[in-house]
Structure formats: C-alpha cells, structure tokens
N, C-alpha and C. Protein backbone atom coordinates (compact mmCIF):
# COMPACT_ATOMS: atom_id res chain seq x y z
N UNK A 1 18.66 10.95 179.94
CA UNK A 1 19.58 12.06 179.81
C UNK A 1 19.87 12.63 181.20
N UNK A 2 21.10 12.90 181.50
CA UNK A 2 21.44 13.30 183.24
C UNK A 2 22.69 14.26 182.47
N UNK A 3 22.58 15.09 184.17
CA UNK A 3 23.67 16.00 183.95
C UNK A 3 24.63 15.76 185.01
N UNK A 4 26.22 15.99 184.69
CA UNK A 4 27.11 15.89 185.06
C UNK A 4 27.47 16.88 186.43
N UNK A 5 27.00 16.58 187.37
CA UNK A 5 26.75 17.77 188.62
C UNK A 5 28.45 17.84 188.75
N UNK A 6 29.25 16.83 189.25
CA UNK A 6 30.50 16.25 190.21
C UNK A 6 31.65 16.06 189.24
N UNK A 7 32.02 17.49 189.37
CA UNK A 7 33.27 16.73 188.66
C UNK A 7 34.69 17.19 189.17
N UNK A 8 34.71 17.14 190.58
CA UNK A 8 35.39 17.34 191.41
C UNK A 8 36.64 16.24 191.49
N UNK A 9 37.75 16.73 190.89
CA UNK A 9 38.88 15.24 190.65
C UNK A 9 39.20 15.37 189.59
N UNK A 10 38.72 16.26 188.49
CA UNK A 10 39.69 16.36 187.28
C UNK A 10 40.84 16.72 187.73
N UNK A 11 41.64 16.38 186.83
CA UNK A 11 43.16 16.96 186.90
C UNK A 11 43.87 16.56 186.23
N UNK A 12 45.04 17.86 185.71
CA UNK A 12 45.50 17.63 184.35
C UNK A 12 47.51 17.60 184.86
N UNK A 13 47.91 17.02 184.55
CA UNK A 13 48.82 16.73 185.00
C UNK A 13 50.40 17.59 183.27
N UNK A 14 50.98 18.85 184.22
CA UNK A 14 52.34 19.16 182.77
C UNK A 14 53.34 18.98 183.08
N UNK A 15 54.24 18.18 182.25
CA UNK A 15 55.41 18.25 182.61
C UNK A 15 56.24 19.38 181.86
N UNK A 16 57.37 19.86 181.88
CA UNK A 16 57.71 20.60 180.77
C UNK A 16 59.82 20.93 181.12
N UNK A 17 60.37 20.80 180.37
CA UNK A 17 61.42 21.13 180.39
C UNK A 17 61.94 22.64 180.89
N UNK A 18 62.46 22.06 181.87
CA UNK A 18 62.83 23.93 182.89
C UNK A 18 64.86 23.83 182.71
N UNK A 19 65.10 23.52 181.55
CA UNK A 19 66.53 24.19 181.19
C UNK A 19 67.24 22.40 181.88
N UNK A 20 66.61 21.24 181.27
CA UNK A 20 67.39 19.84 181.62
C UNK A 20 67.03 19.25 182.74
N UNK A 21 66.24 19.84 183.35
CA UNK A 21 65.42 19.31 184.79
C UNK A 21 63.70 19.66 184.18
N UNK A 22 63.60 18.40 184.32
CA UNK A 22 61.64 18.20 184.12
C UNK A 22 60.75 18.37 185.55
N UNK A 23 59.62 19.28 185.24
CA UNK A 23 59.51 20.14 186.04
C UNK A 23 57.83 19.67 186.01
N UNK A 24 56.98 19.27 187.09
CA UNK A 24 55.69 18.66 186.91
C UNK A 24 54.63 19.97 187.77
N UNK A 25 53.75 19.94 186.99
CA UNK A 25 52.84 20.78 187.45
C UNK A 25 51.17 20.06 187.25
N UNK A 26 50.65 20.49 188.12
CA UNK A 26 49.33 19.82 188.01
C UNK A 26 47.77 20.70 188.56
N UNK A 27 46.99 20.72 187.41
CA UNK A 27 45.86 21.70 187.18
C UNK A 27 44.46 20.78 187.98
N UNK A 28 44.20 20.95 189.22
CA UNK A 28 42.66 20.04 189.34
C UNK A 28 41.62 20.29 190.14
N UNK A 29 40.80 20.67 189.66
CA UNK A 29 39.22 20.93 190.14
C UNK A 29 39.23 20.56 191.38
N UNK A 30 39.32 21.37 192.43
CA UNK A 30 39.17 21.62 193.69
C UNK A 30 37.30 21.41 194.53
N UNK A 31 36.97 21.99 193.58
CA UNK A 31 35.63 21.64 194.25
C UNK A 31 34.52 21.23 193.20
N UNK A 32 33.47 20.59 193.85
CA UNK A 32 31.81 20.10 192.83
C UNK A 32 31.58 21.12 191.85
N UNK A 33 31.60 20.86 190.80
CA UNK A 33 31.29 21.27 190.10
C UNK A 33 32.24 22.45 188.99
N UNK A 34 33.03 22.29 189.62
CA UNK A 34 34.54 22.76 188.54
C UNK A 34 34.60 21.48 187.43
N UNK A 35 35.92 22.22 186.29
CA UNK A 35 36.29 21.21 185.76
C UNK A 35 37.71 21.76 185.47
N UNK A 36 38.28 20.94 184.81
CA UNK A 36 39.45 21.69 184.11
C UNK A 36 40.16 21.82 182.26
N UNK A 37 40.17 22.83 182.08
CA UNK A 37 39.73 23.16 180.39
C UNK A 37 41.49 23.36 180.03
N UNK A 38 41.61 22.80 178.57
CA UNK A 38 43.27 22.87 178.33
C UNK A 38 42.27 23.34 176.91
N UNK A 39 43.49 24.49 176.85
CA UNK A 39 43.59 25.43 175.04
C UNK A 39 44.82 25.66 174.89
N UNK A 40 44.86 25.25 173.59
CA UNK A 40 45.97 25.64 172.89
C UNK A 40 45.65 26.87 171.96
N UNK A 41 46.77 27.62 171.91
CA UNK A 41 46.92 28.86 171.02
C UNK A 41 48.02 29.75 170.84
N UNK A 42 48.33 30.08 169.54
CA UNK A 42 49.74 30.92 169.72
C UNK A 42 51.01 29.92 170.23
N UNK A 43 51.33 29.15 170.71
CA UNK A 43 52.33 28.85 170.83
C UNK A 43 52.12 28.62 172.57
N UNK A 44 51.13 28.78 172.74
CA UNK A 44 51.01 28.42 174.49
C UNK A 44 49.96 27.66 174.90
N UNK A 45 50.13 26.93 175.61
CA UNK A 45 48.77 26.00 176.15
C UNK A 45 48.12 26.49 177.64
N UNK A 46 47.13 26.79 177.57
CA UNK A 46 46.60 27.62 179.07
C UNK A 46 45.41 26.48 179.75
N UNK A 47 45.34 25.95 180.84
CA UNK A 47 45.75 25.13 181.48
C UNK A 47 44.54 25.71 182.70
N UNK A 48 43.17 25.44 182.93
CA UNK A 48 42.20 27.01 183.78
C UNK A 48 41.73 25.45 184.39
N UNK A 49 40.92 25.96 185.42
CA UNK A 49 40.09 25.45 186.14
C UNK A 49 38.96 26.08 186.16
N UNK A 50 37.53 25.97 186.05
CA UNK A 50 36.55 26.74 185.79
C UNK A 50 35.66 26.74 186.47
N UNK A 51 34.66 27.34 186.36
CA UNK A 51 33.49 26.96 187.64
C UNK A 51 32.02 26.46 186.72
N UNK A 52 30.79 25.96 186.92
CA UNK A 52 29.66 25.54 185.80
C UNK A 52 29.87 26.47 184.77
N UNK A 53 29.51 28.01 185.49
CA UNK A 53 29.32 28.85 184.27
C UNK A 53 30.09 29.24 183.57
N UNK A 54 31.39 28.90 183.43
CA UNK A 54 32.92 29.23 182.52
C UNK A 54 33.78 30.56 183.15
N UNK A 55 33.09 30.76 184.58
CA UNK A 55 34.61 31.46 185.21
C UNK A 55 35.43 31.19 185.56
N UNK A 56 37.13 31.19 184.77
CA UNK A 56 38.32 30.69 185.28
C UNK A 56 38.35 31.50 186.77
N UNK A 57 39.15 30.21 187.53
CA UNK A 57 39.22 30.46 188.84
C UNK A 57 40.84 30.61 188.94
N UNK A 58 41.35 29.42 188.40
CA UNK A 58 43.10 29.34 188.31
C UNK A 58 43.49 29.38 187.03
N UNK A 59 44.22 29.44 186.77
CA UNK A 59 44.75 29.70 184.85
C UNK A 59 46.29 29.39 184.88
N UNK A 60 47.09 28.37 184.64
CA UNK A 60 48.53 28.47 184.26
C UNK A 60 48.75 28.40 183.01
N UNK A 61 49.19 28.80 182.71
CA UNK A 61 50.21 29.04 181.12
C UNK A 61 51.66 28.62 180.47
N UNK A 62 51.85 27.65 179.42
CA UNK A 62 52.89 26.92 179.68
C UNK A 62 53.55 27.34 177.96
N UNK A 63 54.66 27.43 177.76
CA UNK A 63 54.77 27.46 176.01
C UNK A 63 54.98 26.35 175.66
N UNK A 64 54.50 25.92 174.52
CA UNK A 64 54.33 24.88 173.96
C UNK A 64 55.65 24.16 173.95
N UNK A 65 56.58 24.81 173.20
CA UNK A 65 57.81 24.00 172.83
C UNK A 65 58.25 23.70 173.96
N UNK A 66 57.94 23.95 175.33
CA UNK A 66 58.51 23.41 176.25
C UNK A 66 57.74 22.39 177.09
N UNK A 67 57.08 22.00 176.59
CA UNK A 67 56.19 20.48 177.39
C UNK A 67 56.75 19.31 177.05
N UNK A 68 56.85 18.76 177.71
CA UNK A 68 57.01 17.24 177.40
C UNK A 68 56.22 16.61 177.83
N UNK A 69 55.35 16.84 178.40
CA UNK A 69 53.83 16.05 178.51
C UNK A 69 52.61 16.17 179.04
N UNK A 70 51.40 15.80 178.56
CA UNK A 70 50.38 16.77 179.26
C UNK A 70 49.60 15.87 179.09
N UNK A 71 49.38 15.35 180.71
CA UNK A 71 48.10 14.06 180.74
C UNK A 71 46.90 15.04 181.62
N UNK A 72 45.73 14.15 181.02
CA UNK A 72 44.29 14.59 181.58
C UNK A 72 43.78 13.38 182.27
N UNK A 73 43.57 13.57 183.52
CA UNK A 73 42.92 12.27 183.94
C UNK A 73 41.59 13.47 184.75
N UNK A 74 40.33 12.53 183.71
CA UNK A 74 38.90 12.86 184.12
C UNK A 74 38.58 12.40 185.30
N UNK A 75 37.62 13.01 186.37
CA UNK A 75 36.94 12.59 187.47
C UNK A 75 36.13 11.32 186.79
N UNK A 76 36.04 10.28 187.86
CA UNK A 76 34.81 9.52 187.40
C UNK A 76 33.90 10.22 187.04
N UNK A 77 33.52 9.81 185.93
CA UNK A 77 31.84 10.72 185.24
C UNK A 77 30.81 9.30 186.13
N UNK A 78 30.43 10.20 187.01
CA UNK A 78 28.76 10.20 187.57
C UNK A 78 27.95 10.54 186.75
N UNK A 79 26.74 9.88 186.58
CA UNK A 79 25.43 10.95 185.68
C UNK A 79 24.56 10.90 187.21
N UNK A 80 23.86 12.25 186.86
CA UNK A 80 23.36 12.78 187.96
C UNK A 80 21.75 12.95 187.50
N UNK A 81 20.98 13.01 187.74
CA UNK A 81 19.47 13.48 187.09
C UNK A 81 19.02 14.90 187.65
C-alpha cells in the first residue's frame, strides 16, 4: 500500500462555446502535491486545483450548457511509500 505524494501534472483541459468561437481553458496542478478536482452542480461545473488537505487554491467556473468539452489528463500515478 503507498501513497500518492506527486501529483504535479494533472490537468484538466475546457473547451466551451464563447458565442461561435470555441474558447479552451485549462485547470493544472502547479506544484507536488496538488491535484485537480471537477464538480458538477446546479448547472455549473467548477473546475479547483487543491492542495493535500482540500484547500482550493484556483477555482474556475464554467456553465454547463456551454462546454463542449472537458478532458482530464492525470499526472503519471507514481506510488510513493
């Protein structure tokens, strides 16, 4: 059993319709030990970067009906002991 120290390289990649021009935005863990957390709710998807203990550091906010796409590409998962 190991824990996931490094997860420096997530990043979540939105595209979203800005009125006929697609418009790309991208959410990603800046440093060791961040990650990056996507919720949906209400009609909006919020989009954070966090730190181990679950303090958002960055937070974007997107409304739903206007995405056209929302990829997650994970850091290599290292196991760490």
């Amino acid at each position: 059993m190991g824990i996931y120290l490094d997860m420096k390289g997530d990043r979540v990649e939105i595209v979203i319709d800005a009125g006929g021009t697609p418009r790309t935005y991208e959410v990603v863990a800046t440093k060791a030990g961040r990650r990056v957390d996507v919720e949906t709710r209400r009609g909006l998807v919020e989009v954070s970067e966090v730190t181990r203990s679950g303090t958002p550091v960055r937070t974007a906010r997107f409304m739903a009906s206007r995405i056209l796409a929302l990829v997650e590409h994970p850091a290599a998962d290292r196991e760490k002991d």
